[in-house]
N, C-alpha and C. Protein backbone atom coordinates (compact mmCIF):
# COMPACT_ATOMS: atom_id res chain seq x y z
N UNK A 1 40.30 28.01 -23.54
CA UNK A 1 39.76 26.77 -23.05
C UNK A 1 39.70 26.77 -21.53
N UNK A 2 39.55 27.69 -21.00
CA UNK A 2 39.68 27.48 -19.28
C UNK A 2 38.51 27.43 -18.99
N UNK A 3 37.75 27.38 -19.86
CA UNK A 3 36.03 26.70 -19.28
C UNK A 3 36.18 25.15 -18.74
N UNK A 4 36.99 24.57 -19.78
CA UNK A 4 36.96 23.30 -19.89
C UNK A 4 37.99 23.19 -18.42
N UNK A 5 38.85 23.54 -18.32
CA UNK A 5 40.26 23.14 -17.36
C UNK A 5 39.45 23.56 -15.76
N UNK A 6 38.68 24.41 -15.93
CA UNK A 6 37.75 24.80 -14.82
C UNK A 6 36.99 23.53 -14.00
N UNK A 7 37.01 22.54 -15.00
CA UNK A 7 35.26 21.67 -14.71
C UNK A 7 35.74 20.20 -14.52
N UNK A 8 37.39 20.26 -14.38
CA UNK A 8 37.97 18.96 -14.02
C UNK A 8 38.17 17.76 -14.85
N UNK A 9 37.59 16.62 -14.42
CA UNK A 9 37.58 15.48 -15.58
C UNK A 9 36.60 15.43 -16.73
N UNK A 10 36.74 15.03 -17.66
CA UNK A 10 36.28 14.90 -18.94
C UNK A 10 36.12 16.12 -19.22
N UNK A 11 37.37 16.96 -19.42
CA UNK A 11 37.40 18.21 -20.05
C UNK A 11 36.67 18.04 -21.55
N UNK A 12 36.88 17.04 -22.32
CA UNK A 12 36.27 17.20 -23.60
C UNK A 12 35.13 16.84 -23.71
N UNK A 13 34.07 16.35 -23.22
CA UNK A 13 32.73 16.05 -22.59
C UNK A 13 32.35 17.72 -22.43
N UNK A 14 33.06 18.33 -21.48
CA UNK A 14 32.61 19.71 -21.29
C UNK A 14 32.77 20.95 -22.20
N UNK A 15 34.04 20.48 -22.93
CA UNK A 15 33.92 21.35 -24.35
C UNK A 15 33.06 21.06 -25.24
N UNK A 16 32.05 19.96 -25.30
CA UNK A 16 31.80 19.48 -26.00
C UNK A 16 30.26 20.39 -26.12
N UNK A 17 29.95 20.09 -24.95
CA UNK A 17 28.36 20.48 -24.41
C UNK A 17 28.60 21.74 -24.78
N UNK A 18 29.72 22.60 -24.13
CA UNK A 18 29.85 23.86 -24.53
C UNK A 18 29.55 24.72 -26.00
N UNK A 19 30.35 23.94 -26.92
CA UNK A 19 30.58 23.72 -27.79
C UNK A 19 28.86 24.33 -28.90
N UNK A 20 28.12 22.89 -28.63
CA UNK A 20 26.74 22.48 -29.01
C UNK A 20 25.66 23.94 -28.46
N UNK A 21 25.70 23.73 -26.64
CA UNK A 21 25.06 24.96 -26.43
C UNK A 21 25.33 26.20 -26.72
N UNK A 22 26.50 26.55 -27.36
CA UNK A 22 26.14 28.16 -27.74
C UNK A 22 26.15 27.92 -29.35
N UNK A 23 25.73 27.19 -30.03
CA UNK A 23 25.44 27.23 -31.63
C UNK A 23 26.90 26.66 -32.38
N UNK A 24 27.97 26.46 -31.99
CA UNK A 24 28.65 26.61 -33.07
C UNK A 24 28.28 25.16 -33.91
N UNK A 25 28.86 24.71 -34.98
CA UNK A 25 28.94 23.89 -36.12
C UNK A 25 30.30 23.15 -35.57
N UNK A 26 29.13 21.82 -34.53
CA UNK A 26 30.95 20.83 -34.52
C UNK A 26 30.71 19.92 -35.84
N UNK A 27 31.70 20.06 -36.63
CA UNK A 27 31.66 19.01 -37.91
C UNK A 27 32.25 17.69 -37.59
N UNK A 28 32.75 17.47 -36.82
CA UNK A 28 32.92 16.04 -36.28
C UNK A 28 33.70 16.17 -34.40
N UNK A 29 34.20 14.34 -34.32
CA UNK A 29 34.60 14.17 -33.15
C UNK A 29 35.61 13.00 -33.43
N UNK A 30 36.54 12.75 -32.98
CA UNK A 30 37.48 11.36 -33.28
C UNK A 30 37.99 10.93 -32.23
N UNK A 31 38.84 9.78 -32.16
CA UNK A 31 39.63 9.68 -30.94
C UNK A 31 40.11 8.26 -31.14
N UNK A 32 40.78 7.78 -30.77
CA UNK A 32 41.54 6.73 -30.48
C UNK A 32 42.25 5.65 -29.20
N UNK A 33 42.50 5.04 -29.03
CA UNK A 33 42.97 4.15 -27.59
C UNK A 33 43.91 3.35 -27.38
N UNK A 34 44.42 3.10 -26.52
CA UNK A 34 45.51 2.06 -26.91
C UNK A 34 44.96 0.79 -25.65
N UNK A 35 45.49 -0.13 -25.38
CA UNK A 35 45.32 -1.41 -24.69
C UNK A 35 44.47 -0.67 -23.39
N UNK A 36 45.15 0.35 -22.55
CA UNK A 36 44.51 0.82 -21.45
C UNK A 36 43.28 1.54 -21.29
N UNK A 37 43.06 1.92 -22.54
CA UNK A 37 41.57 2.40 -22.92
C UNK A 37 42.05 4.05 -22.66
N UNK A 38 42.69 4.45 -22.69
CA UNK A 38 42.99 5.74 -22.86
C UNK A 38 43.88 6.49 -24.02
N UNK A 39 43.69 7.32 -24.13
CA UNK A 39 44.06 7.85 -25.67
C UNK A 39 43.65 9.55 -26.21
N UNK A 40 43.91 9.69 -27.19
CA UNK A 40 43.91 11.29 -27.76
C UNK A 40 42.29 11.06 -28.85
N UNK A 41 42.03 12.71 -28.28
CA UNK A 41 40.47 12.61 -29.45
C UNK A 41 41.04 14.12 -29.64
N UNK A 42 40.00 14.96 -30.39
CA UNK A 42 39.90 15.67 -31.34
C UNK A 42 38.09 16.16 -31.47
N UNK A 43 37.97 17.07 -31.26
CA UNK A 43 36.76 18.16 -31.46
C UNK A 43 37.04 19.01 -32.98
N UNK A 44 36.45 18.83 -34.00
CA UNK A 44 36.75 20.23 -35.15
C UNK A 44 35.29 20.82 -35.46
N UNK A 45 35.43 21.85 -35.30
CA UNK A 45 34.07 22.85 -35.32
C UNK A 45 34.63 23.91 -36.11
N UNK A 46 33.79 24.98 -36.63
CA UNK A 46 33.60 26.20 -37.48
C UNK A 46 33.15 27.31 -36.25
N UNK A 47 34.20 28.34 -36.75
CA UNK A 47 34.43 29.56 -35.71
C UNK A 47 33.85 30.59 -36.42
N UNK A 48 33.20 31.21 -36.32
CA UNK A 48 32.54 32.71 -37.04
C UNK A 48 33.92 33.49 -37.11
N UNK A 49 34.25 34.08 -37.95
CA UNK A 49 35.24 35.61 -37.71
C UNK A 49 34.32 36.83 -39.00
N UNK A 50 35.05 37.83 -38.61
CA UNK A 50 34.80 39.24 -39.63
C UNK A 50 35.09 38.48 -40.97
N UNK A 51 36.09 37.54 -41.04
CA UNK A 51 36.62 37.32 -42.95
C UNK A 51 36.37 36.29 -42.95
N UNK A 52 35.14 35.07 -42.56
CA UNK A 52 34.55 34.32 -42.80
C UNK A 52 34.40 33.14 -41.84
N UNK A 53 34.12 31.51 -42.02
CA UNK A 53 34.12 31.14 -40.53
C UNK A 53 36.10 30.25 -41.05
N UNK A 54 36.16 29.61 -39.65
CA UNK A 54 37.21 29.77 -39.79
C UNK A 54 37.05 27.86 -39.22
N UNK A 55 37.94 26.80 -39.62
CA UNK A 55 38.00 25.58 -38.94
C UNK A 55 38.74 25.49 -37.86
N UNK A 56 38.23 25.23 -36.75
CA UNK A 56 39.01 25.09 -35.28
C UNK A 56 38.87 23.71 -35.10
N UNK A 57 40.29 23.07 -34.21
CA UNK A 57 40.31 22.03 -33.80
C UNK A 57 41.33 21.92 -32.62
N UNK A 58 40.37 21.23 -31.48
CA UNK A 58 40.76 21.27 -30.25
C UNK A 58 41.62 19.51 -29.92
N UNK A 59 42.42 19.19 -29.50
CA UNK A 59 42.98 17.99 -28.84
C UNK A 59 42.53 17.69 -27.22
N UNK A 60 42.22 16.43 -26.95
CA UNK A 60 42.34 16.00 -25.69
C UNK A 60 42.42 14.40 -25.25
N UNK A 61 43.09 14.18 -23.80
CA UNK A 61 43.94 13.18 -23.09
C UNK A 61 42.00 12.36 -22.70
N UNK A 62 41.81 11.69 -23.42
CA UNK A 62 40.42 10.85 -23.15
C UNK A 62 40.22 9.86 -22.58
N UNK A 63 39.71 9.09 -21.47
CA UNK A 63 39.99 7.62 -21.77
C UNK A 63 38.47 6.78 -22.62
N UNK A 64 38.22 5.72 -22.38
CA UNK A 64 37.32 5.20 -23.20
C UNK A 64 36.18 5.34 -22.77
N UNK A 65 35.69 5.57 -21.41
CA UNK A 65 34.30 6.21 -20.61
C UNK A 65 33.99 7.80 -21.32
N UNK A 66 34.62 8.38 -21.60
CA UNK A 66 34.59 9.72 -22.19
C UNK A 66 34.20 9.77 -23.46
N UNK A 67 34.92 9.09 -23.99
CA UNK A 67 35.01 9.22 -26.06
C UNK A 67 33.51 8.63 -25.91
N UNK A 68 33.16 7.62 -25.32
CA UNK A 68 31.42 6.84 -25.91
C UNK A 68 30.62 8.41 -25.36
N UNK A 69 30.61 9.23 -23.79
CA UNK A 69 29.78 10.16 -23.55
C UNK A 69 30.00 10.95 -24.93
N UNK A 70 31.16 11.08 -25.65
CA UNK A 70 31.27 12.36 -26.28
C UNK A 70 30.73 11.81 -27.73
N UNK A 71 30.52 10.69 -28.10
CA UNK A 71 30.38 10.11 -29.21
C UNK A 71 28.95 10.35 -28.76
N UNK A 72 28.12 9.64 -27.87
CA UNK A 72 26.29 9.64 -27.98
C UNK A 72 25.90 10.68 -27.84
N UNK A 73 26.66 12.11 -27.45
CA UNK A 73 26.10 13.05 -27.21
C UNK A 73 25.97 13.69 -28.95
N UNK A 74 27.44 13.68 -29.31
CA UNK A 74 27.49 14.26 -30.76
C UNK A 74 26.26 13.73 -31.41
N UNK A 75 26.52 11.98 -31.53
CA UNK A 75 25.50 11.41 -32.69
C UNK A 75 23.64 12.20 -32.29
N UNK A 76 23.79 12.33 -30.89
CA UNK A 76 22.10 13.03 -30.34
C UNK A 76 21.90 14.03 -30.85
N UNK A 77 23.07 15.01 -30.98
CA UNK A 77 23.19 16.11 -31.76
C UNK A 77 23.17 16.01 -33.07
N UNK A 78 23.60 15.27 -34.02
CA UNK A 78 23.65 15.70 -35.08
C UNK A 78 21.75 14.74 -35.70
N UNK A 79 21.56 13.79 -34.65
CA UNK A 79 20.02 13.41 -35.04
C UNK A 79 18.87 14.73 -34.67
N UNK A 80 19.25 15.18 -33.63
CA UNK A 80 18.55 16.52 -33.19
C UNK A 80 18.44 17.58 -34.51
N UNK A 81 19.49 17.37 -35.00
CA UNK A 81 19.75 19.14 -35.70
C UNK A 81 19.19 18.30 -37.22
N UNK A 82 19.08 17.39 -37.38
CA UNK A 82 18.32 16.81 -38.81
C UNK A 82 17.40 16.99 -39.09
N UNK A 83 16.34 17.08 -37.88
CA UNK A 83 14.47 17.24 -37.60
C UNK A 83 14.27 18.88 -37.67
């Protein structure tokens, strides 16, 4: 993950894009908040290996400006990849 730790704030915004632009299969996105609007999300995507693909899932420190970028980007994505 030092792509992401590279690129500063909204590390999961940037895993995210990452993520999308080189092909993989993110099967979802989650996250949660508490009163301050900050909180834990969750990336799970499908990893290619030699013995088949494999489910990966990444954690990150979000606040609530982040989770909506990472939510409209996914939902753009998964309307994109329908057509």
């Amino acid at each position: 993950m030092a792509l992401a730790d590279c690129l500063g704030e909204m590390k999961m915004l940037a895993r995210l894009r990452y993520l999308i632009s080189e092909g993989f299969e993110v099967s979802s996105i989650s996250g949660y908040d508490d009163a301050s609007g900050e909180g834990n999300a969750r990336i799970m995507y499908l990893r290619k290996t030699e013995t088949g693909p494999k489910v990966c899932s990444e954690i990150f420190e979000v606040d609530s400006d982040e989770m909506q970028q990472c939510s409209d980007l996914f939902i753009a994505h998964l309307l994109e990849t329908e057509e």
